[in-house]
PDB file of N, CA and C in Angstrom:
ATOM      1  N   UNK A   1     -75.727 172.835 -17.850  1.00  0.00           N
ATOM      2  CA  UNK A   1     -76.633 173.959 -17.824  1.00  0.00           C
ATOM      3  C   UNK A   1     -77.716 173.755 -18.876  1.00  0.00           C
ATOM      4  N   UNK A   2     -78.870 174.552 -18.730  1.00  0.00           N
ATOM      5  CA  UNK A   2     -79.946 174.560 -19.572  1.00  0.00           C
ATOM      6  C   UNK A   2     -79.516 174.721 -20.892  1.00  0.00           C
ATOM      7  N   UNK A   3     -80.099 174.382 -22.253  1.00  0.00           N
ATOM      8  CA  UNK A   3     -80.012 175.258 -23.253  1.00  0.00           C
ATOM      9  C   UNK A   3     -80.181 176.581 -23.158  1.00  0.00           C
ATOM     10  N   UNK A   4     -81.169 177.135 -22.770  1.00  0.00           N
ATOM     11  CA  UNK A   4     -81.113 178.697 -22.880  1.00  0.00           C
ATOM     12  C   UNK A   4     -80.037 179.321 -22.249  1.00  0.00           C
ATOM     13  N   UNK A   5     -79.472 178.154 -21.339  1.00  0.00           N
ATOM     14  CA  UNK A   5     -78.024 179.447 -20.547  1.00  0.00           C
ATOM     15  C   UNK A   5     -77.025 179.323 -20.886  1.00  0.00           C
ATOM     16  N   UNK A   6     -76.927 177.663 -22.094  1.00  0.00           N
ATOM     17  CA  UNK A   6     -75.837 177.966 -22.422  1.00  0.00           C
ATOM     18  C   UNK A   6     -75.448 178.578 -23.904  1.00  0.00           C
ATOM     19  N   UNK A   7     -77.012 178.956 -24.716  1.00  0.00           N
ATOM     20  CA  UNK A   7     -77.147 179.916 -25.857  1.00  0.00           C
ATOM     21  C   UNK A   7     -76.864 181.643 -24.686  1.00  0.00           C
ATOM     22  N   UNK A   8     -76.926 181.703 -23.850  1.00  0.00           N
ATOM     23  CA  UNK A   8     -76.852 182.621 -23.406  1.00  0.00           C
ATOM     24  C   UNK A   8     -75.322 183.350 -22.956  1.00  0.00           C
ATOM     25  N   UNK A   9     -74.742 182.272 -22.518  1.00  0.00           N
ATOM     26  CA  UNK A   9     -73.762 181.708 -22.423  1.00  0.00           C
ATOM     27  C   UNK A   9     -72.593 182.242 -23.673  1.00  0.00           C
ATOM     28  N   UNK A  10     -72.736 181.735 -24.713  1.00  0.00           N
ATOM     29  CA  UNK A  10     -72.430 181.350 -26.250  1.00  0.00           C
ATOM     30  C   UNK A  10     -72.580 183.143 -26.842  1.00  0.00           C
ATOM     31  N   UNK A  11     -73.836 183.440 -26.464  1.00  0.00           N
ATOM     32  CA  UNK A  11     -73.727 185.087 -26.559  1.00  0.00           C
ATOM     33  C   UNK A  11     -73.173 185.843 -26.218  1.00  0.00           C
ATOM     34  N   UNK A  12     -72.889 185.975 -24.866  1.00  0.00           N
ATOM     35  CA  UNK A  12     -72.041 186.674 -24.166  1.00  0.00           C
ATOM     36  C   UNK A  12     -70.473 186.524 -24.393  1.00  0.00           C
ATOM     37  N   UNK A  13     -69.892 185.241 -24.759  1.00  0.00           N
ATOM     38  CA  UNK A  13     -68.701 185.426 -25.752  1.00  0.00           C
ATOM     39  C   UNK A  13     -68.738 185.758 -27.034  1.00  0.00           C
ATOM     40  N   UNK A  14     -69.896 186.337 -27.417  1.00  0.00           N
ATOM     41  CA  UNK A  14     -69.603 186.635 -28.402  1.00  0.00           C
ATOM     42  C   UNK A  14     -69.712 185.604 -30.030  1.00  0.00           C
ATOM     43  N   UNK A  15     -70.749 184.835 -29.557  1.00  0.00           N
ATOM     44  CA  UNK A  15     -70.723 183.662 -30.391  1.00  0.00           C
ATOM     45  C   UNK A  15     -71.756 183.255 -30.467  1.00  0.00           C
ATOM     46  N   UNK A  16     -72.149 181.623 -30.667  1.00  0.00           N
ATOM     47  CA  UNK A  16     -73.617 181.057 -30.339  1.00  0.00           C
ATOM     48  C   UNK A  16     -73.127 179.899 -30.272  1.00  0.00           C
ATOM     49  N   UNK A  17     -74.583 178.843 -29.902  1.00  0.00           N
ATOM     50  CA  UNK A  17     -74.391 177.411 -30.009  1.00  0.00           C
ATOM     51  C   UNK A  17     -73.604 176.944 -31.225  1.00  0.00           C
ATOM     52  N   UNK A  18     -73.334 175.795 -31.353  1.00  0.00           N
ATOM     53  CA  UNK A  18     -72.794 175.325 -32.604  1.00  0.00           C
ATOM     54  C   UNK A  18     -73.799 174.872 -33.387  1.00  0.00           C
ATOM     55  N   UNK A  19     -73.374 174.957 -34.790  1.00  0.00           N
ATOM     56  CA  UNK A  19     -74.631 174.813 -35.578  1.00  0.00           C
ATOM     57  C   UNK A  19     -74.058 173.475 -36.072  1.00  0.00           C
ATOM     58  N   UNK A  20     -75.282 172.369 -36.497  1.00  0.00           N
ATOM     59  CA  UNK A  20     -74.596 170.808 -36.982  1.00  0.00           C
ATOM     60  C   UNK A  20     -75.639 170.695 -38.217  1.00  0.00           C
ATOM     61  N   UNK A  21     -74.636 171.289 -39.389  1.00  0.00           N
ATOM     62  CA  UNK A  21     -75.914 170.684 -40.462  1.00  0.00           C
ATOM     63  C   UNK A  21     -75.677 170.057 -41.567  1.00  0.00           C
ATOM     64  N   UNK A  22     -74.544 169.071 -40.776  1.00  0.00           N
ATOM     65  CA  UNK A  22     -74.565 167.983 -41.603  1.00  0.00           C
ATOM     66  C   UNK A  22     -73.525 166.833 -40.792  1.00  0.00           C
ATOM     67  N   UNK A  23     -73.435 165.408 -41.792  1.00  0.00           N
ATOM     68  CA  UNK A  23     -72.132 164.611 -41.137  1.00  0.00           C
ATOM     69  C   UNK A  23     -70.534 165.365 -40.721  1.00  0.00           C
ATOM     70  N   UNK A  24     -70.231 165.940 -41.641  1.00  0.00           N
ATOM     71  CA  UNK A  24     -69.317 166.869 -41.509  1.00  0.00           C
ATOM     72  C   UNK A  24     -69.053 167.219 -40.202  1.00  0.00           C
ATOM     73  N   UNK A  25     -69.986 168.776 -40.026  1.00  0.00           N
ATOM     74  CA  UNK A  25     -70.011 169.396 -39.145  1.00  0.00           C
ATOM     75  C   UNK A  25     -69.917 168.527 -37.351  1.00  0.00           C
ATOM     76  N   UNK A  26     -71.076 167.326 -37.929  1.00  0.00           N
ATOM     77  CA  UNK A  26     -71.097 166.279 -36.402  1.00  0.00           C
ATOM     78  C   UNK A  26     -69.841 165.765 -36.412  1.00  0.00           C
ATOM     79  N   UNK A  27     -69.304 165.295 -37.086  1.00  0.00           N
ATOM     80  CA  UNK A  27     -67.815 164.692 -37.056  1.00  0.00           C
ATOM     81  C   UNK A  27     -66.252 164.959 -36.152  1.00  0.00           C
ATOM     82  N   UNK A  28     -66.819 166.390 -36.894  1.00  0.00           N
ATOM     83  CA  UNK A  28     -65.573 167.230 -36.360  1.00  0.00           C
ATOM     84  C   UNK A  28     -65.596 167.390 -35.051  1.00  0.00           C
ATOM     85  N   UNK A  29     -67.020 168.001 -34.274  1.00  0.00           N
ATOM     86  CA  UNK A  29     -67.350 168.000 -33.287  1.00  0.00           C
ATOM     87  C   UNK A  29     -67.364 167.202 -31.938  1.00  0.00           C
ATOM     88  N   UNK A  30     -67.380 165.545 -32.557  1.00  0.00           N
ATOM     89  CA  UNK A  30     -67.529 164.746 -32.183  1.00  0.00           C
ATOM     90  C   UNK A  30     -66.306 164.234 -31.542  1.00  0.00           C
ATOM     91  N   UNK A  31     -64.960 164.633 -32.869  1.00  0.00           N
ATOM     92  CA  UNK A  31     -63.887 164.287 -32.394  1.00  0.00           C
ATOM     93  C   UNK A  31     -63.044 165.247 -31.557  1.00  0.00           C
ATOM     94  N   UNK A  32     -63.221 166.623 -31.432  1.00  0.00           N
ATOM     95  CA  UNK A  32     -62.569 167.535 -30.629  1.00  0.00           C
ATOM     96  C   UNK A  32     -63.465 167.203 -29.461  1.00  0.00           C
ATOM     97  N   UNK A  33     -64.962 167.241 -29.100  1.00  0.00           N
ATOM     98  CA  UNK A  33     -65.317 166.643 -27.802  1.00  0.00           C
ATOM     99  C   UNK A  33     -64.593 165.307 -27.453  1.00  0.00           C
ATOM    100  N   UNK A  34     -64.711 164.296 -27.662  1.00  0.00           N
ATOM    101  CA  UNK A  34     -64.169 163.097 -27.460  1.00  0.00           C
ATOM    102  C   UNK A  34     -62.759 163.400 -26.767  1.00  0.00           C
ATOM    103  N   UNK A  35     -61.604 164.091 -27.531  1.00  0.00           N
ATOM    104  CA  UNK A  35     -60.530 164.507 -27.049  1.00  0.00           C
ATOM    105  C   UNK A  35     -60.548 165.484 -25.380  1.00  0.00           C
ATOM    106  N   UNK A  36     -61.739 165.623 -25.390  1.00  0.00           N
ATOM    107  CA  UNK A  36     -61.585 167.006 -24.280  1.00  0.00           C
ATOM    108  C   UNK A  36     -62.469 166.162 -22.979  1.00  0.00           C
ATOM    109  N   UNK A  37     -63.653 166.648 -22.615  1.00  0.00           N
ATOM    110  CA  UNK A  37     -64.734 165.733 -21.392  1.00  0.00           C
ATOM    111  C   UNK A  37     -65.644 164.822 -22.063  1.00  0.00           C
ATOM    112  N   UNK A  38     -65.383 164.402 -23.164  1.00  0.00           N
ATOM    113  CA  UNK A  38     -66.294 163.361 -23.161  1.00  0.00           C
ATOM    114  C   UNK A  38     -67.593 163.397 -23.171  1.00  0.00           C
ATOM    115  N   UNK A  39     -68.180 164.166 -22.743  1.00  0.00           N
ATOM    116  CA  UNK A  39     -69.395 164.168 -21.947  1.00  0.00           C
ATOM    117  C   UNK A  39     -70.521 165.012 -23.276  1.00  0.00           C
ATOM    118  N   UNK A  40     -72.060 164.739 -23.390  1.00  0.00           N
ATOM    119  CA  UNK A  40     -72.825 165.206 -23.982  1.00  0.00           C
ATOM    120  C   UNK A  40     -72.752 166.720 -24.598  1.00  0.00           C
ATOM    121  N   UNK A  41     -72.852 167.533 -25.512  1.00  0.00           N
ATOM    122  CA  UNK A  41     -73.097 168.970 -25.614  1.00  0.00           C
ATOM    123  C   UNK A  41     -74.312 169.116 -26.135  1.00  0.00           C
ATOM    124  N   UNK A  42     -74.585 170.488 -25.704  1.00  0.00           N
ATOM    125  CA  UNK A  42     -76.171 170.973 -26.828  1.00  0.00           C
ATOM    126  C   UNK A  42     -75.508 171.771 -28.238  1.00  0.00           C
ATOM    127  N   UNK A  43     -76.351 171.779 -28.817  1.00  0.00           N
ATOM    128  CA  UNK A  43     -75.806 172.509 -30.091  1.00  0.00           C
ATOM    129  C   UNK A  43     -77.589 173.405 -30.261  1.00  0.00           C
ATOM    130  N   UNK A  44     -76.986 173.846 -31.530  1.00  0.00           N
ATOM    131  CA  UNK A  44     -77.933 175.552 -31.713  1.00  0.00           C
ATOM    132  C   UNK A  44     -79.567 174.714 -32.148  1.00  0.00           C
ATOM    133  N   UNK A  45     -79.835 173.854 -31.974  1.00  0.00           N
ATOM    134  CA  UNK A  45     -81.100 173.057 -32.460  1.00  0.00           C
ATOM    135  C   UNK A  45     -81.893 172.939 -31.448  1.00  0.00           C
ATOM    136  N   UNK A  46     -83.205 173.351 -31.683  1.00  0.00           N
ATOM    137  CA  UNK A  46     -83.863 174.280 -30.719  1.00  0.00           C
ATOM    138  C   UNK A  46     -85.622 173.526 -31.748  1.00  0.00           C
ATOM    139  N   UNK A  47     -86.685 172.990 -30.509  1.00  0.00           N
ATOM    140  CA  UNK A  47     -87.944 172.995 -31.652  1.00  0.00           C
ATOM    141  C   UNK A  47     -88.821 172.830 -30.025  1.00  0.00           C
ATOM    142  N   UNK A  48     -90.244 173.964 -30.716  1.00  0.00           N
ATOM    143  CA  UNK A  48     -91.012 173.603 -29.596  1.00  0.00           C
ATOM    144  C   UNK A  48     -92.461 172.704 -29.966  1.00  0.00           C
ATOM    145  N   UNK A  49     -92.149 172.317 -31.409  1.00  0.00           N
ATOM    146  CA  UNK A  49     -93.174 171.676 -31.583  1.00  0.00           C
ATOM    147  C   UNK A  49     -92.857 170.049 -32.432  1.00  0.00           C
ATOM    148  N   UNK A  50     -93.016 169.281 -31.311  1.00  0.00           N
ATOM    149  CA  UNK A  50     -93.087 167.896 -32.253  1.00  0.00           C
ATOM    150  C   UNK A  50     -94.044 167.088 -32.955  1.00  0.00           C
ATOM    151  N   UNK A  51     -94.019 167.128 -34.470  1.00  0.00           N
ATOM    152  CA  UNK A  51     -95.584 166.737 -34.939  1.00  0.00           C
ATOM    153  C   UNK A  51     -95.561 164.895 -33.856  1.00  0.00           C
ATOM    154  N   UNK A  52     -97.408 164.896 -34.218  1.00  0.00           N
ATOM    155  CA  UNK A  52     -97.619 163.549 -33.794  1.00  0.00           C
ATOM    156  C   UNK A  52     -97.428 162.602 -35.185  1.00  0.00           C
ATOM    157  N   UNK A  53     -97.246 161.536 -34.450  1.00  0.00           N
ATOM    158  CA  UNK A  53     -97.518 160.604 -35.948  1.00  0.00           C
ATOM    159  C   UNK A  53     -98.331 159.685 -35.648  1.00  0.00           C
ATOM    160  N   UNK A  54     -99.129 159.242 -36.835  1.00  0.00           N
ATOM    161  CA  UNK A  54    -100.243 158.324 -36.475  1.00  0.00           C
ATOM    162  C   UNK A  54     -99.513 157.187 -37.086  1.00  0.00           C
ATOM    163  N   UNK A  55    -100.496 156.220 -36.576  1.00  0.00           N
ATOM    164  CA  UNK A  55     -99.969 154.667 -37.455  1.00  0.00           C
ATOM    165  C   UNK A  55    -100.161 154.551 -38.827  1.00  0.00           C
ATOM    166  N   UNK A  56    -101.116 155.432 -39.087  1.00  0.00           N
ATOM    167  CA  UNK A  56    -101.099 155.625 -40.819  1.00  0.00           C
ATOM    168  C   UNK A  56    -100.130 156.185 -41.944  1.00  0.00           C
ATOM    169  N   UNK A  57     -99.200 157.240 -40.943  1.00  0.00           N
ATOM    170  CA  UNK A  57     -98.375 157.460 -41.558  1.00  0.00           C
ATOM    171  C   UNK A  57     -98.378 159.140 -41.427  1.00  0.00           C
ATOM    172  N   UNK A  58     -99.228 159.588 -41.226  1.00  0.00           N
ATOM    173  CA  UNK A  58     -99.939 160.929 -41.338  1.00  0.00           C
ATOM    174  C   UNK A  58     -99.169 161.736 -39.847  1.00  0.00           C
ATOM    175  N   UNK A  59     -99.361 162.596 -40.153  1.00  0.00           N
ATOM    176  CA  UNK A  59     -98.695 163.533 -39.212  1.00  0.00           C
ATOM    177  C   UNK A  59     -99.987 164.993 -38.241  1.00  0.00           C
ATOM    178  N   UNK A  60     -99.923 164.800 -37.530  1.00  0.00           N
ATOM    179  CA  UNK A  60    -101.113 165.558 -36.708  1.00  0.00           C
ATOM    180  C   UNK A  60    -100.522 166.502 -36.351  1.00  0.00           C
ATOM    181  N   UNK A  61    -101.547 167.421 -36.090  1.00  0.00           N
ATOM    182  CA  UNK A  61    -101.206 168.947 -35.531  1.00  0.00           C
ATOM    183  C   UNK A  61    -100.346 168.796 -34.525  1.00  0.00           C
ATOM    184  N   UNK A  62     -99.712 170.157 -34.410  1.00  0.00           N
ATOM    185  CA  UNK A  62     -98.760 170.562 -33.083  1.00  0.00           C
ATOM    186  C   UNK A  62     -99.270 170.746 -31.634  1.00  0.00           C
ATOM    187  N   UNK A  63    -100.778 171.242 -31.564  1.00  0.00           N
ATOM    188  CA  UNK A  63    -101.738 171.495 -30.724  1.00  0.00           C
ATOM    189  C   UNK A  63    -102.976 171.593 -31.199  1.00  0.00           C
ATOM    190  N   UNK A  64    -103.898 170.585 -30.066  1.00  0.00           N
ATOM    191  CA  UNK A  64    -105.084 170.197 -30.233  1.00  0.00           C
ATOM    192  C   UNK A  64    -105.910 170.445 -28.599  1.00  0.00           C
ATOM    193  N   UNK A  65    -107.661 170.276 -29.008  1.00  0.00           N
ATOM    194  CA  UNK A  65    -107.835 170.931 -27.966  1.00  0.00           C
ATOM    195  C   UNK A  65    -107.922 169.615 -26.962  1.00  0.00           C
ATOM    196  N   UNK A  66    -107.764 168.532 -27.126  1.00  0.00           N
ATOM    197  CA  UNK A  66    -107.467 167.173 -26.515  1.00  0.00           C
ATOM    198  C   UNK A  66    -106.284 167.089 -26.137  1.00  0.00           C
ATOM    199  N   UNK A  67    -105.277 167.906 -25.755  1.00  0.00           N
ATOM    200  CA  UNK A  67    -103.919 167.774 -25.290  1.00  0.00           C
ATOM    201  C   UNK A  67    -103.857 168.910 -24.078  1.00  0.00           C
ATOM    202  N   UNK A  68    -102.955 167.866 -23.193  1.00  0.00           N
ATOM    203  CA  UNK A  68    -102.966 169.054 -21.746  1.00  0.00           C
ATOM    204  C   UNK A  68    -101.889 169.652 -22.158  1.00  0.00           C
ATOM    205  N   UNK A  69    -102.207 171.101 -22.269  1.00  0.00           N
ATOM    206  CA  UNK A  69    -101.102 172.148 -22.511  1.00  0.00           C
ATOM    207  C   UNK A  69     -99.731 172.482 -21.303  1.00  0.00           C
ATOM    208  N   UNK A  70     -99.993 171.411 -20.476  1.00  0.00           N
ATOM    209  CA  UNK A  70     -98.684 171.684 -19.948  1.00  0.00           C
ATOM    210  C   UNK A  70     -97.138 170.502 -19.801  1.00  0.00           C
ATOM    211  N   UNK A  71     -97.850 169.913 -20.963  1.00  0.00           N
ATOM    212  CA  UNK A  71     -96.779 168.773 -21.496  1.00  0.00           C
ATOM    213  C   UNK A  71     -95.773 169.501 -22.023  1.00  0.00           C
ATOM    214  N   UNK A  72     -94.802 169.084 -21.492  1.00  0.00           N
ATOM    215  CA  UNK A  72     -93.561 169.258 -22.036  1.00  0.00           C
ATOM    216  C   UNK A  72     -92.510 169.136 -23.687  1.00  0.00           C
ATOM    217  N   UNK A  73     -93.015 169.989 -24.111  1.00  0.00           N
ATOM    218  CA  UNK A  73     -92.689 170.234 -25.886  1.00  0.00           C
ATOM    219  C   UNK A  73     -91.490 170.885 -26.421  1.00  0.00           C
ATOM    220  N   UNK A  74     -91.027 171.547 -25.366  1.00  0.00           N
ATOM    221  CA  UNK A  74     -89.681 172.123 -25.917  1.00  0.00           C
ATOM    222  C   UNK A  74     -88.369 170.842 -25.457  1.00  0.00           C
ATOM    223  N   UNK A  75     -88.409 170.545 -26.578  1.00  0.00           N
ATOM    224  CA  UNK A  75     -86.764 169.942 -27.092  1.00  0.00           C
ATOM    225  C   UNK A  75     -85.957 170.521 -27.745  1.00  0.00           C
ATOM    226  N   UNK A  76     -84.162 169.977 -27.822  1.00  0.00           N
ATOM    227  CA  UNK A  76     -83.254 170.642 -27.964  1.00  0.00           C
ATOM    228  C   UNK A  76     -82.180 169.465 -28.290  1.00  0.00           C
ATOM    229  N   UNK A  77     -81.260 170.088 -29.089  1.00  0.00           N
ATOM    230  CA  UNK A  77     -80.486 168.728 -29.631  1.00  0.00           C
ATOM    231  C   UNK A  77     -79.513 168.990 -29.187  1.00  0.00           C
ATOM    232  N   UNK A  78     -78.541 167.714 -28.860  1.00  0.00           N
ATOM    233  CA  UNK A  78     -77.207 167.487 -28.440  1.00  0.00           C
ATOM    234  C   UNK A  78     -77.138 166.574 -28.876  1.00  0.00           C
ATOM    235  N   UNK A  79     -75.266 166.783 -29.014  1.00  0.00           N
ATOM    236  CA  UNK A  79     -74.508 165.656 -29.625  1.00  0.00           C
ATOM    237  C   UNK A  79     -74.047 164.174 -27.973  1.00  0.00           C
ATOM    238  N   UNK A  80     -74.959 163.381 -28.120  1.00  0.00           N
ATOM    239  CA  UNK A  80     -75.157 162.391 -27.077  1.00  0.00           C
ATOM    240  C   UNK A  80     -73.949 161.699 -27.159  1.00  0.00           C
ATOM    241  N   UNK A  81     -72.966 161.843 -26.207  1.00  0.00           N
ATOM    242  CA  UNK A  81     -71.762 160.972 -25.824  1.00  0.00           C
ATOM    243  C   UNK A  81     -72.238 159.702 -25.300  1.00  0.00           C
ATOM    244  N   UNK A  82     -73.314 159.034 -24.749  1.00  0.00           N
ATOM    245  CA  UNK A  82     -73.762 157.700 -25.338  1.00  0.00           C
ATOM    246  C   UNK A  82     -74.127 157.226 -26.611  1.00  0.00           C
ATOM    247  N   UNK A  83     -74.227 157.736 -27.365  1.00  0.00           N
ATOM    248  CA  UNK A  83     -74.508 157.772 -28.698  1.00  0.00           C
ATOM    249  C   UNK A  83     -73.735 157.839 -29.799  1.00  0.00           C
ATOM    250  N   UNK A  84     -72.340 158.029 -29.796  1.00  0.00           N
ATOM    251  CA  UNK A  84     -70.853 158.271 -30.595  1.00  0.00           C
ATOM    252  C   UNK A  84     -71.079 159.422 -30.851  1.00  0.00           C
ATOM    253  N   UNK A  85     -72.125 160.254 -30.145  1.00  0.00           N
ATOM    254  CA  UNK A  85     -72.103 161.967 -30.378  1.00  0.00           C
ATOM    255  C   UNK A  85     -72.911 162.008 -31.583  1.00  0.00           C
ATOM    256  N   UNK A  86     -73.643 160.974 -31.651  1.00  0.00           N
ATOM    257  CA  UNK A  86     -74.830 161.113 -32.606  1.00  0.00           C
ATOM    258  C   UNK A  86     -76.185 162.595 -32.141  1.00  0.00           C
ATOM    259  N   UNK A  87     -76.550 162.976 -33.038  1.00  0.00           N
ATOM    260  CA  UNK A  87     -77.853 164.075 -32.711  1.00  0.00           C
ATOM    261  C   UNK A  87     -78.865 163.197 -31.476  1.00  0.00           C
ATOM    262  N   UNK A  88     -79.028 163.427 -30.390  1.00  0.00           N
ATOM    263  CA  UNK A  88     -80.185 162.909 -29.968  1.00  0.00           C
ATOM    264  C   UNK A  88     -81.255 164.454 -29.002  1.00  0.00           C
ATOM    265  N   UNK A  89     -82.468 164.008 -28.819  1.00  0.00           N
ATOM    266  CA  UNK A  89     -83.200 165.072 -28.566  1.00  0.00           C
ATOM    267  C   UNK A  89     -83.364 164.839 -26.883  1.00  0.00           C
ATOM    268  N   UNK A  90     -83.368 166.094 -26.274  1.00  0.00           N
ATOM    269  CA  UNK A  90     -83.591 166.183 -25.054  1.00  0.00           C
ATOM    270  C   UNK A  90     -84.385 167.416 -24.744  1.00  0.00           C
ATOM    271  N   UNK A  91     -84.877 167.411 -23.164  1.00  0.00           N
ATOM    272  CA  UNK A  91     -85.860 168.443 -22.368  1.00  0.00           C
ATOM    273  C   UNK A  91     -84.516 169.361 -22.610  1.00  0.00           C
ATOM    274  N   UNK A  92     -85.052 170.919 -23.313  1.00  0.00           N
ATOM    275  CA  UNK A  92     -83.825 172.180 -23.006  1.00  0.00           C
ATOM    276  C   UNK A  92     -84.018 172.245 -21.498  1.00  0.00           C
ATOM    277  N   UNK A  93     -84.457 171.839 -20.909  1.00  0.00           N
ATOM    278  CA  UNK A  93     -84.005 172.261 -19.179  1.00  0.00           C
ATOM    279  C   UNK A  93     -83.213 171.376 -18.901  1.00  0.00           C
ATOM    280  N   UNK A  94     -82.733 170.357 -19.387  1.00  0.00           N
ATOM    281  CA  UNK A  94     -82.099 169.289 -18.856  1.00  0.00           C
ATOM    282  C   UNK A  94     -80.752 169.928 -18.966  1.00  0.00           C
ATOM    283  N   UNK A  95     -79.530 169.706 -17.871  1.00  0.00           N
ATOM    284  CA  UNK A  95     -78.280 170.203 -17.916  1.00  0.00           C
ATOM    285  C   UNK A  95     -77.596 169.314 -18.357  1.00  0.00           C
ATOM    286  N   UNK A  96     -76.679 170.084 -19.872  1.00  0.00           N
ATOM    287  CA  UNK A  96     -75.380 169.398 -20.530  1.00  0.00           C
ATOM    288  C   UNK A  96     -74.492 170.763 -20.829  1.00  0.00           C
ATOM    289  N   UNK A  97     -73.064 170.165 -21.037  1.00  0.00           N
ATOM    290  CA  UNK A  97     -72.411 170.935 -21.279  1.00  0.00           C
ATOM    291  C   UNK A  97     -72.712 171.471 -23.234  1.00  0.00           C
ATOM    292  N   UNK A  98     -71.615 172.439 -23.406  1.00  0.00           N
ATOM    293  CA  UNK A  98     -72.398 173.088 -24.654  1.00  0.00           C
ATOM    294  C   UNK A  98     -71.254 173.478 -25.517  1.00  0.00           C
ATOM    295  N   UNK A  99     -71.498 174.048 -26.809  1.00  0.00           N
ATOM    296  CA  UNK A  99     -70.247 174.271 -27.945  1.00  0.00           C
ATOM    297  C   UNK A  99     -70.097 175.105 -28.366  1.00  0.00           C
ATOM    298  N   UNK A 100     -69.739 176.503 -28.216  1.00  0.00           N
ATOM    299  CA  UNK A 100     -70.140 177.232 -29.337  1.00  0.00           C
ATOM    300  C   UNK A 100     -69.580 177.771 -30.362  1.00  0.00           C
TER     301      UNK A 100
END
């Protein structure tokens, strides 16, 4: 499911996404998923703006009037079961299972 349905989701029991803010927290997570489906989750990490980076090093605005505003900017983090359940970023519309 989307991020938003499965923060929605996460609400309605009475809870929320899982929050990961640190090795710790990914760890633990990592190993009770692993034990259960295996499979990707989203967690409570949520951004609709990714700075640009230049080759200089420098970091550019969030929106400019040279950018088509219907690019796709909202990302959302999950713990990537290709990844050893490392943080990786994905489209929140994209369907994964979730933690909360």
């Amino acid at each position: 499911m989307s991020h938003k349905d499965a923060s929605t989701a996460c609400t309605n029991m009475g809870g929320h996404l899982a929050d990961v803010r640190g090795p710790q927290d990914q760890q633990l997570l990592a190993d009770l998923i692993s034990r259960g489906n295996g499979v990707a989750h989203w967690t409570s990490i949520e951004t609709s703006l990714v700075p640009s980076l230049y080759c200089d090093g420098s970091y550019g605005a969030g929106s400019s009037s040279w950018i088509y505003e219907n690019t796709p900017v909202d990302v959302c983090v999950l713990l990537d079961s290709d990844h050893n359940y490392k943080r990786n970023y994905h489209l929140c519309t994209e369907g994964h299972n979730y933690v909360c």
